[in-house]
N, C-alpha and C. Protein backbone atom coordinates (compact mmCIF):
# COMPACT_ATOMS: atom_id res chain seq x y z
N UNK A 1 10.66 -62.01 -4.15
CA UNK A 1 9.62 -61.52 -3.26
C UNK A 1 8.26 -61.96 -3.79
N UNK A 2 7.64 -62.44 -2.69
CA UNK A 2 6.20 -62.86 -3.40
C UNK A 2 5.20 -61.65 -3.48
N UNK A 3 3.97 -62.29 -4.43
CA UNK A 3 2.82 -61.08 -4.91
C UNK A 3 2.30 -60.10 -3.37
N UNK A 4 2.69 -60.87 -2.64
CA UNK A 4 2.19 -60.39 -1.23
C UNK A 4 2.63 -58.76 -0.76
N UNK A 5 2.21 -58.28 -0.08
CA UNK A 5 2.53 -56.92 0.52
C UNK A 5 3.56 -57.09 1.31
N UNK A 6 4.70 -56.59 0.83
CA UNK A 6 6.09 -56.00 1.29
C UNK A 6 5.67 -56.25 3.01
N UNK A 7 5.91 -57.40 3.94
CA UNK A 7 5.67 -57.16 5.28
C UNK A 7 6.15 -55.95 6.08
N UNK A 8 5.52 -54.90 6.47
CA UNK A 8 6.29 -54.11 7.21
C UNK A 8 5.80 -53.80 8.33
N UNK A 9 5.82 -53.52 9.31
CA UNK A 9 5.03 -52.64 10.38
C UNK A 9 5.58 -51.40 10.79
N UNK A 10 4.61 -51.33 11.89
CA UNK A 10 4.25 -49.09 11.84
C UNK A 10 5.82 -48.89 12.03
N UNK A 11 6.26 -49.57 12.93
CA UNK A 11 7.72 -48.90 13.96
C UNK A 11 8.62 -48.91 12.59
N UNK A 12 8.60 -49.46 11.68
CA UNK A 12 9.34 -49.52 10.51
C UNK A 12 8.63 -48.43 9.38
N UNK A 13 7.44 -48.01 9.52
CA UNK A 13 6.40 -47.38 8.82
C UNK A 13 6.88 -46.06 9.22
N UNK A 14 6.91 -45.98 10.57
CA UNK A 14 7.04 -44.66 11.04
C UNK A 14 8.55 -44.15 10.62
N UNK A 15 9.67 -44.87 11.06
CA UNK A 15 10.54 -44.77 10.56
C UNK A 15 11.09 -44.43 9.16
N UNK A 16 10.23 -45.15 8.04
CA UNK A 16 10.38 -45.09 6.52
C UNK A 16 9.74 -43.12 6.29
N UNK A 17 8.61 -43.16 7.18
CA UNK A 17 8.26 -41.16 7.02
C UNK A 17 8.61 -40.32 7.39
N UNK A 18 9.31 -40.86 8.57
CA UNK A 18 10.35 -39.48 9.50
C UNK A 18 11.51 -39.30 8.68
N UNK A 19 12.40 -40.58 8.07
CA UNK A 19 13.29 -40.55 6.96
C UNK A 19 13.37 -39.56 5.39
N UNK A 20 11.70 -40.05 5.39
CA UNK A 20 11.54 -38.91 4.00
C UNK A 20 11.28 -37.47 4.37
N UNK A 21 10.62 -36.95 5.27
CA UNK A 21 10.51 -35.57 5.85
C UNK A 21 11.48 -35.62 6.12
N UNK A 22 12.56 -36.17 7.30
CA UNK A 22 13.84 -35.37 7.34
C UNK A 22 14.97 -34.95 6.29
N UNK A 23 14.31 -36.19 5.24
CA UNK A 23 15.55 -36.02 3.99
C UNK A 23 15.04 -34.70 3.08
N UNK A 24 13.81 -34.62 3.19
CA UNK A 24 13.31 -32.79 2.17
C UNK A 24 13.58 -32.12 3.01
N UNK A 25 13.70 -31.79 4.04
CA UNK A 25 13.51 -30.61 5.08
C UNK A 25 15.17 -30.34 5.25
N UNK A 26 16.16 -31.48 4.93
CA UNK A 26 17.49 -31.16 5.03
C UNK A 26 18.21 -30.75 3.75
N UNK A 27 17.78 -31.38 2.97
CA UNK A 27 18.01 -30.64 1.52
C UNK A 27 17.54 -29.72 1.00
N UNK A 28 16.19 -28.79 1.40
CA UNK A 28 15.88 -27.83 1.08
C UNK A 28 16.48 -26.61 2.39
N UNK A 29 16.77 -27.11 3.60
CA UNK A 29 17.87 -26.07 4.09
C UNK A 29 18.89 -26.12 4.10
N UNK A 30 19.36 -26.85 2.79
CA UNK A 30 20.94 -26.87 3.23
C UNK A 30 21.58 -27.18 3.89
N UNK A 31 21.37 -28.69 4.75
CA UNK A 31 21.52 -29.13 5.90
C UNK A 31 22.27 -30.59 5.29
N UNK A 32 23.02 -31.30 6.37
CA UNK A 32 23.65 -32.87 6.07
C UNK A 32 22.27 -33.33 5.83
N UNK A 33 22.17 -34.28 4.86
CA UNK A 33 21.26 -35.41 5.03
C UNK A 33 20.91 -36.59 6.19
N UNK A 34 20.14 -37.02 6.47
CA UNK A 34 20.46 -38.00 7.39
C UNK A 34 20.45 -39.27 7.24
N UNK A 35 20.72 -39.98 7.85
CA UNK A 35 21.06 -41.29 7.52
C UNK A 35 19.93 -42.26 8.00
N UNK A 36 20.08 -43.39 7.02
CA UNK A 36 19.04 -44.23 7.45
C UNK A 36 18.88 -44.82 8.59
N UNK A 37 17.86 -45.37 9.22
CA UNK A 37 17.74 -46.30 10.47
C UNK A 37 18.58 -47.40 10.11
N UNK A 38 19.20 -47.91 11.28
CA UNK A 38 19.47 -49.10 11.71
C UNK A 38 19.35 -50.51 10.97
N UNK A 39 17.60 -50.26 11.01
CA UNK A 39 17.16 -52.14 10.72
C UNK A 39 16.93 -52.55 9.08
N UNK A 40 17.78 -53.58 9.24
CA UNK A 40 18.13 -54.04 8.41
C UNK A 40 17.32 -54.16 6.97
N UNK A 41 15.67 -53.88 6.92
CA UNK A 41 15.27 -53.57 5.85
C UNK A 41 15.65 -52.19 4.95
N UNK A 42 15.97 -51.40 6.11
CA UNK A 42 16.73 -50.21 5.13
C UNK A 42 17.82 -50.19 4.39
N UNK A 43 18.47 -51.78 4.54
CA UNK A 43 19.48 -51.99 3.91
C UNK A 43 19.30 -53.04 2.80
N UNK A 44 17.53 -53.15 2.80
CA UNK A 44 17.15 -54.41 1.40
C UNK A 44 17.32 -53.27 0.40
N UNK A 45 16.75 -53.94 -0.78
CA UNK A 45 16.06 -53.16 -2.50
C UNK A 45 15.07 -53.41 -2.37
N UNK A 46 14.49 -52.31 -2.22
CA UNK A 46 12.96 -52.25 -2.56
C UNK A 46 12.47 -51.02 -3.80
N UNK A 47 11.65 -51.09 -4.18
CA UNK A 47 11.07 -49.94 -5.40
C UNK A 47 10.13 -49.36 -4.16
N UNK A 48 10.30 -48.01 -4.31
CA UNK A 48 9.83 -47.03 -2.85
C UNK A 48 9.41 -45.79 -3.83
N UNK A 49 8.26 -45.12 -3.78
CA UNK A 49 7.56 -43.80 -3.82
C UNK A 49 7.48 -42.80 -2.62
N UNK A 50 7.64 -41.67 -2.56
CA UNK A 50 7.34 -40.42 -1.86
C UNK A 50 6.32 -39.86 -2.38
N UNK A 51 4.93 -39.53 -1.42
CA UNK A 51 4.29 -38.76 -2.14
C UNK A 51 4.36 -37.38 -0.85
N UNK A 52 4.45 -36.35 -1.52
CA UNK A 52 3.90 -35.20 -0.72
C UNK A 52 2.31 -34.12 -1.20
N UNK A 53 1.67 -34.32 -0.12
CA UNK A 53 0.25 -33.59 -0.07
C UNK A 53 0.43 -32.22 0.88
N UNK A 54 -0.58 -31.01 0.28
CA UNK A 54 -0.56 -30.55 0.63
C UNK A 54 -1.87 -30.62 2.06
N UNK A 55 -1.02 -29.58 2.82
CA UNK A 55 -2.25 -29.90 4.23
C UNK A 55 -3.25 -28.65 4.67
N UNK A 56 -4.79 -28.72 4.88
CA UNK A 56 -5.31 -29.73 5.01
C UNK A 56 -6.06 -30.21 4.00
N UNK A 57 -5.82 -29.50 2.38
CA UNK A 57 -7.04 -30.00 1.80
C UNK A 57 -6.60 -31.19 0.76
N UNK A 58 -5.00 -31.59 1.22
CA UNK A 58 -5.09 -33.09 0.48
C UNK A 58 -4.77 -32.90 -1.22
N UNK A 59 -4.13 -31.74 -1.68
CA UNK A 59 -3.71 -31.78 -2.82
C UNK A 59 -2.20 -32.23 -3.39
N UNK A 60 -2.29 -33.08 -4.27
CA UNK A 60 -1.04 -33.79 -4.75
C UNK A 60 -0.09 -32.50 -4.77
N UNK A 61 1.31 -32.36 -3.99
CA UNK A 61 2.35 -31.80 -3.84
C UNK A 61 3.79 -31.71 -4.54
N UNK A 62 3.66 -33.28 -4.55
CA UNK A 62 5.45 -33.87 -5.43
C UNK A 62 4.89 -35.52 -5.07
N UNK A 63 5.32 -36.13 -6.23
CA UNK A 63 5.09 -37.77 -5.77
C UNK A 63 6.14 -38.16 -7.14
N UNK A 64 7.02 -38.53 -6.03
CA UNK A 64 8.32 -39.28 -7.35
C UNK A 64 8.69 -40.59 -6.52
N UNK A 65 9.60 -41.28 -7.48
CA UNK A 65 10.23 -42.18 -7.09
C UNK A 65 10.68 -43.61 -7.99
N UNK A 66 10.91 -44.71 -7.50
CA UNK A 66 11.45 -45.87 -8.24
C UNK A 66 10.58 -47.16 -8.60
N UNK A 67 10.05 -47.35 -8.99
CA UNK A 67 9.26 -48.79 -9.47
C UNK A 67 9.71 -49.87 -9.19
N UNK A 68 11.44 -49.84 -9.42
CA UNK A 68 12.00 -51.28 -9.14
C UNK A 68 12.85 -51.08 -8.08
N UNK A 69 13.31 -51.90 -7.71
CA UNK A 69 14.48 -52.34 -6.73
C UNK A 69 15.82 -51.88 -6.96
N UNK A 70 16.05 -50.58 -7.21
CA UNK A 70 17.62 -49.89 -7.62
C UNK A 70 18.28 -49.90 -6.31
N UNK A 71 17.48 -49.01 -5.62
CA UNK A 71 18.20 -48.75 -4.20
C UNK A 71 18.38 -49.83 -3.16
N UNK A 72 18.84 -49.47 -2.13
CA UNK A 72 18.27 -50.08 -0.80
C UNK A 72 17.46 -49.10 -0.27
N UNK A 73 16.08 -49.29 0.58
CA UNK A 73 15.28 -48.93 1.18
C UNK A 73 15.72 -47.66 1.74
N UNK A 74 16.66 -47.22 2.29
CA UNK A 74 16.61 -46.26 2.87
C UNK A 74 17.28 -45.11 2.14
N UNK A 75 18.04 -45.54 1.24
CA UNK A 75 18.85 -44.73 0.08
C UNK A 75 17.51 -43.77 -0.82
N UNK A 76 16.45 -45.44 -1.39
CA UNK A 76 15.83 -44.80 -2.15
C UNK A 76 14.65 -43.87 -1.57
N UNK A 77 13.90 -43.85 0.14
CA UNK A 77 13.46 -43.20 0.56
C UNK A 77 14.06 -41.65 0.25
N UNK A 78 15.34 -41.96 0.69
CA UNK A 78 16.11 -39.61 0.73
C UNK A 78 15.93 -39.30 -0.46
N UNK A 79 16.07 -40.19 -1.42
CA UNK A 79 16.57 -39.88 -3.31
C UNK A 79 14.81 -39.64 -3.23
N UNK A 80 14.20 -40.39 -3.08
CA UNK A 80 12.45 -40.00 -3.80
C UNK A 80 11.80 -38.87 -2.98
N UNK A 81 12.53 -38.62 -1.75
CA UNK A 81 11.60 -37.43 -1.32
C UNK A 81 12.16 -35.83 -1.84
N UNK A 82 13.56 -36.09 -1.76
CA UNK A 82 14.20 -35.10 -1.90
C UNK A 82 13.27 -34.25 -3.97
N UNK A 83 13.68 -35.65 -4.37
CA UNK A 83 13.28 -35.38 -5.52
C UNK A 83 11.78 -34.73 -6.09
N UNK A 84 11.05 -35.90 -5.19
CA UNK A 84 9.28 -35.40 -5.01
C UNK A 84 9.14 -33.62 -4.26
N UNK A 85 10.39 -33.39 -3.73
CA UNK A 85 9.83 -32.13 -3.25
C UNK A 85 10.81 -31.04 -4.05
N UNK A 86 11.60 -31.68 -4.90
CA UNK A 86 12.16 -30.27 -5.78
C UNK A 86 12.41 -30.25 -7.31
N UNK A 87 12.22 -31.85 -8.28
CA UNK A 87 11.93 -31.99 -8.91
C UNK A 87 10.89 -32.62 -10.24
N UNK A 88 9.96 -32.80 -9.28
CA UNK A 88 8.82 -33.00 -9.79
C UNK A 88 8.03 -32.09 -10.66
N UNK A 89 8.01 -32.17 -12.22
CA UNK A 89 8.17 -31.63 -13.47
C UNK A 89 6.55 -30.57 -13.33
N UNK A 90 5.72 -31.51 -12.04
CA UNK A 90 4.49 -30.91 -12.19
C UNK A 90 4.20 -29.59 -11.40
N UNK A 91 5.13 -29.23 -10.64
CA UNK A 91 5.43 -27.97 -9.71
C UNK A 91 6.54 -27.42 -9.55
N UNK A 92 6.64 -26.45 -8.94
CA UNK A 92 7.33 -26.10 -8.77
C UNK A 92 7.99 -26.42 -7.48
N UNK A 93 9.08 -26.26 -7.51
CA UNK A 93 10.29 -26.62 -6.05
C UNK A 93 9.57 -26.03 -5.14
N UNK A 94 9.68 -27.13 -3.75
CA UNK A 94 9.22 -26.59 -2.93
C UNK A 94 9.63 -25.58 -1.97
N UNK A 95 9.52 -24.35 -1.07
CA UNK A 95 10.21 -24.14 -0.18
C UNK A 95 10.46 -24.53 1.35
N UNK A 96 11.35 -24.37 2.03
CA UNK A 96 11.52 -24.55 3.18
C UNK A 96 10.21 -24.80 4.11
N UNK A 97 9.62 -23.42 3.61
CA UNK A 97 8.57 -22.95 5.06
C UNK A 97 7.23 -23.30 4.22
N UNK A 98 7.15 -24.08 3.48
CA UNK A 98 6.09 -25.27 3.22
C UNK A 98 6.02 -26.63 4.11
N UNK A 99 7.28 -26.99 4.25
CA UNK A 99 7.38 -27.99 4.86
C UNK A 99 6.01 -28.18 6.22
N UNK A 100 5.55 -27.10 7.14
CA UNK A 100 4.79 -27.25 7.94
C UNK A 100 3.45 -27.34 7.23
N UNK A 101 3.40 -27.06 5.97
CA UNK A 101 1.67 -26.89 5.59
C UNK A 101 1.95 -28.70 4.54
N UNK A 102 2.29 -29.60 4.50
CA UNK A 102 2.42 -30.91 3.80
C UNK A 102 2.94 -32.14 5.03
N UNK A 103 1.97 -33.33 4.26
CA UNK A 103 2.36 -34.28 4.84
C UNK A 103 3.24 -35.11 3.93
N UNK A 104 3.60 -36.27 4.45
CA UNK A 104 4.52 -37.30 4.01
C UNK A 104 3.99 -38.49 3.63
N UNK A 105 4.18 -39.24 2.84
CA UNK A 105 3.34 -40.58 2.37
C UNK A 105 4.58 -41.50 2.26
N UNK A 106 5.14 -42.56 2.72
CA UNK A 106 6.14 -43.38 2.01
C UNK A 106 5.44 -45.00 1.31
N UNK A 107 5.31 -45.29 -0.16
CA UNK A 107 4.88 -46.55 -0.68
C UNK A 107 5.87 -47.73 -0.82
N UNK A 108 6.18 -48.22 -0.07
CA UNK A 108 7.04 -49.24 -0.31
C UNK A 108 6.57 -50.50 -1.05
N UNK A 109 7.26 -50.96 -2.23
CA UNK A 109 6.79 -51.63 -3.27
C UNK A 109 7.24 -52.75 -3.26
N UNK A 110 6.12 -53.91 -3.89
CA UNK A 110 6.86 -55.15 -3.98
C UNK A 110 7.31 -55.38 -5.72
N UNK A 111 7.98 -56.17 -5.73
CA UNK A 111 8.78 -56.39 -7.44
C UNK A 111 7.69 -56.66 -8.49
N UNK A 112 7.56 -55.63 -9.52
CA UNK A 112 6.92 -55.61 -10.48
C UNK A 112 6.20 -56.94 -11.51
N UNK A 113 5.06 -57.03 -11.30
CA UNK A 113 5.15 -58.71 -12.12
C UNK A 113 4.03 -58.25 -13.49
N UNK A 114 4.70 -59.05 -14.69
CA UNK A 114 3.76 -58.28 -15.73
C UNK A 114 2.52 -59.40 -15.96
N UNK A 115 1.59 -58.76 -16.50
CA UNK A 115 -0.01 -58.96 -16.08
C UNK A 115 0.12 -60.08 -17.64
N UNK A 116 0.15 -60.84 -17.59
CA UNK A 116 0.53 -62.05 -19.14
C UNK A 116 -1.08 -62.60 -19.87
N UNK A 117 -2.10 -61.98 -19.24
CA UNK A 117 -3.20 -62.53 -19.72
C UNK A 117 -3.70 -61.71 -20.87
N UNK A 118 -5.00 -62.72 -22.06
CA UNK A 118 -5.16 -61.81 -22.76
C UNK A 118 -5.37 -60.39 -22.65
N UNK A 119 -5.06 -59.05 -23.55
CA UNK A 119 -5.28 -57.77 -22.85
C UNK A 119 -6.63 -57.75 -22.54
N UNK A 120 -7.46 -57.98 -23.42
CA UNK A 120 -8.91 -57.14 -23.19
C UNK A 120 -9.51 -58.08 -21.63
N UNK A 121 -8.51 -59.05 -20.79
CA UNK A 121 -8.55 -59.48 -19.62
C UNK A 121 -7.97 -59.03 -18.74
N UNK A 122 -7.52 -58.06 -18.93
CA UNK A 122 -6.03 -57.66 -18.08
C UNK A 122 -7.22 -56.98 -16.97
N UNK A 123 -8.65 -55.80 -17.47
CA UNK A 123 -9.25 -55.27 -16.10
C UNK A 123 -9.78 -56.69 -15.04
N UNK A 124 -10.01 -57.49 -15.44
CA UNK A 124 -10.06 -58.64 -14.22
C UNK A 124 -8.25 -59.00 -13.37
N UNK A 125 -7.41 -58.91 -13.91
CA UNK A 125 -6.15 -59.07 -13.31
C UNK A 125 -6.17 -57.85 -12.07
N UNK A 126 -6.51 -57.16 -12.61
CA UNK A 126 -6.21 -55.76 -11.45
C UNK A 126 -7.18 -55.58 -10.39
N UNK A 127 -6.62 -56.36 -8.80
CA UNK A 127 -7.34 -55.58 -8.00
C UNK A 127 -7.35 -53.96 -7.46
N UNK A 128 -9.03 -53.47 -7.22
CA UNK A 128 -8.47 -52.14 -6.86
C UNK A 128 -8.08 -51.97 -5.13
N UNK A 129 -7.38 -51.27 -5.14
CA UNK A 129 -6.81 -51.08 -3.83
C UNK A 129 -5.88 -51.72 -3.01
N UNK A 130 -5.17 -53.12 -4.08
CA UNK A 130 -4.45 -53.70 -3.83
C UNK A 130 -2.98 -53.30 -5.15
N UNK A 131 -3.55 -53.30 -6.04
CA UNK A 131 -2.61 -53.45 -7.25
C UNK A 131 -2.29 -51.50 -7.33
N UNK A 132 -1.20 -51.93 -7.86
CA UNK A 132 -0.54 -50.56 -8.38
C UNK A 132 -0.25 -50.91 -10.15
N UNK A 133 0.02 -50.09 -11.15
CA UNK A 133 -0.21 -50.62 -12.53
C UNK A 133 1.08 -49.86 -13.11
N UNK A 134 1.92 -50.19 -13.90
CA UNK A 134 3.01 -49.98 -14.82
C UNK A 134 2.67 -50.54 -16.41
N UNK A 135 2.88 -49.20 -16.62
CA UNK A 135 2.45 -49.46 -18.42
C UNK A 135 4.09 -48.99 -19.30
N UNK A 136 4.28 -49.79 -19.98
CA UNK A 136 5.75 -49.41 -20.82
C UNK A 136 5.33 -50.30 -22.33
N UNK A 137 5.68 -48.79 -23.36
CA UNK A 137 5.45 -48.82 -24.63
C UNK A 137 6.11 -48.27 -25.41
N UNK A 138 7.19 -48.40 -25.96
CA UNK A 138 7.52 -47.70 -27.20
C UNK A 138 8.86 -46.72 -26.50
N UNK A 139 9.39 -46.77 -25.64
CA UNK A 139 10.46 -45.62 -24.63
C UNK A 139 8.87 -45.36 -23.65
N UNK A 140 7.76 -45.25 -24.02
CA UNK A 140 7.21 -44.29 -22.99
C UNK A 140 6.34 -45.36 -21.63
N UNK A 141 6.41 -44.58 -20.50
CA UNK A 141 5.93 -45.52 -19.85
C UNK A 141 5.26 -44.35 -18.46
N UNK A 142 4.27 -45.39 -17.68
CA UNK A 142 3.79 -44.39 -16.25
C UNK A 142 3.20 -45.52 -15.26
N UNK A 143 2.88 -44.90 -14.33
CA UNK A 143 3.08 -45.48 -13.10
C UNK A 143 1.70 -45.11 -12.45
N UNK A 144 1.21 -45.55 -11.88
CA UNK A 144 -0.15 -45.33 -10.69
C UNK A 144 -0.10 -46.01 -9.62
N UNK A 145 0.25 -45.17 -8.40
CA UNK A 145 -0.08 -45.88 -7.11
C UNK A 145 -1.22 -47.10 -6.55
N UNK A 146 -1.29 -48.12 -6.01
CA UNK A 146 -2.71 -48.45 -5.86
C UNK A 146 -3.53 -47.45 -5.41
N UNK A 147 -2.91 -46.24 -4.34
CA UNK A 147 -3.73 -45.49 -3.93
C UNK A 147 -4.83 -44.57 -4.67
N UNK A 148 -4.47 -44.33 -5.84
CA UNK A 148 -5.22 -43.93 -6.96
C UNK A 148 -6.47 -43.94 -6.74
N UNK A 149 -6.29 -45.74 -7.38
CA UNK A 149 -7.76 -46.01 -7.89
C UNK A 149 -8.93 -45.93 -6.58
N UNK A 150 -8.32 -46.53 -5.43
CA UNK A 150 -9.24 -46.08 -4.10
C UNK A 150 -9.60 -44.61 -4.13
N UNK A 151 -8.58 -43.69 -4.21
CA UNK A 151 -9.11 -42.56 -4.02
C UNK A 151 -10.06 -41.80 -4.96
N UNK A 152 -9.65 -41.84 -6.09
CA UNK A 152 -10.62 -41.75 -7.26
C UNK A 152 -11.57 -42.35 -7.52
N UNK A 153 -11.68 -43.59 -6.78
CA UNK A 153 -13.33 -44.45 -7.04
C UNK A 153 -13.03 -45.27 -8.55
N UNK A 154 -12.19 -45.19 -8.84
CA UNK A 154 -12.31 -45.57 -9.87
C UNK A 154 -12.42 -47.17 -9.90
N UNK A 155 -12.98 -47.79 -11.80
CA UNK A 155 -12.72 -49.37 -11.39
C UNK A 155 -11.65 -49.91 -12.19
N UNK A 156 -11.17 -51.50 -12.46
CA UNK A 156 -9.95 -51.87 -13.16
C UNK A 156 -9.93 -51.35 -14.37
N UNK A 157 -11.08 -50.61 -15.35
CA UNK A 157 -11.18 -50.45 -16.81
C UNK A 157 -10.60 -48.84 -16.76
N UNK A 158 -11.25 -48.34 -15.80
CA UNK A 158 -10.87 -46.62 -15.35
C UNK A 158 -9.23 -46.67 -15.16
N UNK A 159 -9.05 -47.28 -14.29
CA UNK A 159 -7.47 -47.60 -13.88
C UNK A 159 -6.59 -47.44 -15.01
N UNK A 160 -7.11 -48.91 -15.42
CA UNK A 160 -6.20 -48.91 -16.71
C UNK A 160 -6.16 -47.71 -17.63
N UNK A 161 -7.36 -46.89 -17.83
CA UNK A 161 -7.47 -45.71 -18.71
C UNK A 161 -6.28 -44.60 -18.45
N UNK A 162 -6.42 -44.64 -17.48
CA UNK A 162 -5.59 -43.44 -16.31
C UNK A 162 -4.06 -43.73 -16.46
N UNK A 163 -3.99 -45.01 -16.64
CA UNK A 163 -2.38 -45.50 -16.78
C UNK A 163 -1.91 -45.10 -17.92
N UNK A 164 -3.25 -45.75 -18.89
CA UNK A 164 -2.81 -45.50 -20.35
C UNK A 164 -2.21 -43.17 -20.45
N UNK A 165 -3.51 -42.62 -20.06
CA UNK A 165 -3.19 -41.29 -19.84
C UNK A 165 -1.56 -40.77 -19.34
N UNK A 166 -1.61 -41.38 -18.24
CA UNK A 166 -0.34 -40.89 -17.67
C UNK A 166 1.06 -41.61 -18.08
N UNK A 167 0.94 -42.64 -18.53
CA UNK A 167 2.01 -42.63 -19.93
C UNK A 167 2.09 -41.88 -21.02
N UNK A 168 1.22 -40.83 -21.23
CA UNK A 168 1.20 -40.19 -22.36
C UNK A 168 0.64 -41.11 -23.85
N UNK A 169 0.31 -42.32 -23.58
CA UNK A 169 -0.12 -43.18 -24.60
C UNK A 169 -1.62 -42.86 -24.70
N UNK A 170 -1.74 -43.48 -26.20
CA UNK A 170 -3.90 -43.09 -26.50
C UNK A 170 -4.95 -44.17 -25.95
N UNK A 171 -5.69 -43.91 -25.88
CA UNK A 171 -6.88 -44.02 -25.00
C UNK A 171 -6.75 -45.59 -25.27
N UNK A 172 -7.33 -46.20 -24.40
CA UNK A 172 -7.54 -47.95 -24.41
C UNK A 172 -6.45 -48.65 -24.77
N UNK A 173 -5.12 -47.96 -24.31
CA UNK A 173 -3.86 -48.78 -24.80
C UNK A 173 -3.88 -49.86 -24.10
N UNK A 174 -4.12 -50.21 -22.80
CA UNK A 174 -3.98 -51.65 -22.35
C UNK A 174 -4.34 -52.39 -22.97
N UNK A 175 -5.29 -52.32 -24.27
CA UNK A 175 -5.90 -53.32 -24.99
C UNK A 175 -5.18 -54.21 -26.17
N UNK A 176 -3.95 -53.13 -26.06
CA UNK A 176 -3.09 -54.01 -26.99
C UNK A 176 -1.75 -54.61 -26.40
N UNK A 177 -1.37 -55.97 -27.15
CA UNK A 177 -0.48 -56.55 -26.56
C UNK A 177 0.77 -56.17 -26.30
N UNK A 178 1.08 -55.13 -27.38
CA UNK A 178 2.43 -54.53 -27.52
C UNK A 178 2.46 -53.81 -26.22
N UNK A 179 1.57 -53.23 -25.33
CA UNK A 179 1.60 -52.34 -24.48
C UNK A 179 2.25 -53.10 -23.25
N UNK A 180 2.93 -53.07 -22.64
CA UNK A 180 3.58 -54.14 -21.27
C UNK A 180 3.00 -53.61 -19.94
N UNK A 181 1.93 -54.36 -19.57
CA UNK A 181 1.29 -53.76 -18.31
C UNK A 181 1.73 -54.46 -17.36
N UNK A 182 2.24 -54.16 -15.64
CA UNK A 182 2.34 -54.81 -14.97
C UNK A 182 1.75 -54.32 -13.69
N UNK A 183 2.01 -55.63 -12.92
CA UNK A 183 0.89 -54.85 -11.31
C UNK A 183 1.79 -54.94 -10.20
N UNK A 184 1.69 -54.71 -9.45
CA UNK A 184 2.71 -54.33 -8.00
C UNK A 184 1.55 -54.08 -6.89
N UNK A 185 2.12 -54.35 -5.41
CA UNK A 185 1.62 -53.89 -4.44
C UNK A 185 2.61 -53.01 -3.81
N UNK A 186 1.87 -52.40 -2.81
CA UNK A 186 2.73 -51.56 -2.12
C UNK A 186 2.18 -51.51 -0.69
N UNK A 187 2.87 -51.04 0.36
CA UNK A 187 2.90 -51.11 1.69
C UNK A 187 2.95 -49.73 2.01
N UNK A 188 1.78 -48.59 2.09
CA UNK A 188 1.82 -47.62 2.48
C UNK A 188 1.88 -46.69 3.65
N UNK A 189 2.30 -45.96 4.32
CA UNK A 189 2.23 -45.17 5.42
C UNK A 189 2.42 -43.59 5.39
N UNK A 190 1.49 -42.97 6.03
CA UNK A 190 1.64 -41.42 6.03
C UNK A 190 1.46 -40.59 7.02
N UNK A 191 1.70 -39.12 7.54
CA UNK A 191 1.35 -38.49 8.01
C UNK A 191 -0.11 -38.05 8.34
N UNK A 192 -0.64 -37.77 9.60
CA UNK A 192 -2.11 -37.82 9.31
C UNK A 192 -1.88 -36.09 9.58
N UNK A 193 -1.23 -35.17 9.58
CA UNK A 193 -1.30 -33.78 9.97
C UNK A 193 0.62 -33.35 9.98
N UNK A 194 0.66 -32.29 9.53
CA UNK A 194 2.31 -32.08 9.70
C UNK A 194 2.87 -32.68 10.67
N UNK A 195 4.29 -33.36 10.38
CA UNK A 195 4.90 -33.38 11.88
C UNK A 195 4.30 -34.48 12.56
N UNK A 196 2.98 -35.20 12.42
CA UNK A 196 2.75 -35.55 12.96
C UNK A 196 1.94 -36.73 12.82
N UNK A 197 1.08 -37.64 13.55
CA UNK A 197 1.06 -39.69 13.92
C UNK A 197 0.70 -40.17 12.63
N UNK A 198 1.77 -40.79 12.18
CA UNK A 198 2.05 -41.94 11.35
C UNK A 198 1.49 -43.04 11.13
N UNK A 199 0.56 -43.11 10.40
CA UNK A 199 -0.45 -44.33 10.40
C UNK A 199 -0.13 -45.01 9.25
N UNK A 200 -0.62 -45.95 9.12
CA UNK A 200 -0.51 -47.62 7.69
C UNK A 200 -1.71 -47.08 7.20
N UNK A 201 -1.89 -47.07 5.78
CA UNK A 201 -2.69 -46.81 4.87
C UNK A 201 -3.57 -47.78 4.39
């Protein structure tokens, strides 16, 4: 797959969010899961994130999921939402009758490519709002959406800080070589209100 954004459109967009809301909303009632759509990208590997926000003031909810290409698309959509909404280490499980106060986010990812330039070059490698960042060091490793750094304002040096943070690694680790940074895009779509119109991010 090239550096490019995972081609997708809405009708496939919309599809990838109704998939992840129906897959939390059936596993937290105890319900069959449902099955993926039809078209045939739900049957590629893709590395796919779930994020859930709370609604309306937009606070991080559950956001789990895969970096690489384990699943097929529609497998790893049920596995990351289900998970983002009951085991995500940073909350607690969600309940049922939350489901109406959160929206749905699905990131569909393109294949991880590691950033090979000198480190203290690596903040020019990273665009913001395009790149997503993977840091792996030592067993420990973390992940940042591109959506991040847009939303936080932040720039490639901040980014990287934040990565380094949420790996649990010390401050200015991108700066060393041992640290394995890589960048990814992703193809986002979400809920703009419970339940409801599905827009590209």
């Amino acid at each position: 797959m090239s550096m490019a954004e995972v081609d997708i459109d809405l009708d496939i967009g919309t599809k990838a969010v109704k998939l992840a809301r129906s897959a939390a909303s059936s596993y937290l009632r105890d319900e069959k899961l449902p099955d993926p759509p039809g078209d045939p990208i739900f049957q590629e590997k893709h590395g796919v994130f779930t994020t859930i926000n709370t609604y309306p003031d937009n606070m991080l909810r559950g956001c789990i999921g895969f970096p690489e290409p384990y699943y097929n698309l529609g497998e790893g959509i049920i596995r990351s939402s289900i998970y983002a909404a009951t085991e995500d280490p940073r909350f607690e499980p969600m309940k049922p009758e939350e489901l109406k106060h959160v929206t749905f986010e699905v990131s569909i990812l393109t294949q991880p490519i590691e950033i090979t330039v000198n480190p203290e070059d690596r903040p020019k490698a990273v665009h913001i709002g395009r790149d997503g960042l993977i840091a792996v060091y030592n067993g420990a490793s973390g992940l940042l959406l591109p959506q991040v750094a847009t939303e936080y304002r932040m720039n490639p040096e901040q980014f990287l800080e934040a990565l380094c943070e949420k790996a649990g690694l010390w401050e200015g680790c991108w700066k060393y070589r041992k640290v394995k940074i890589s960048k990814f895009q992703a193809t986002v779509f979400g809920e703009k209100e419970p339940e409801g119109v599905i827009e590209r991010r």
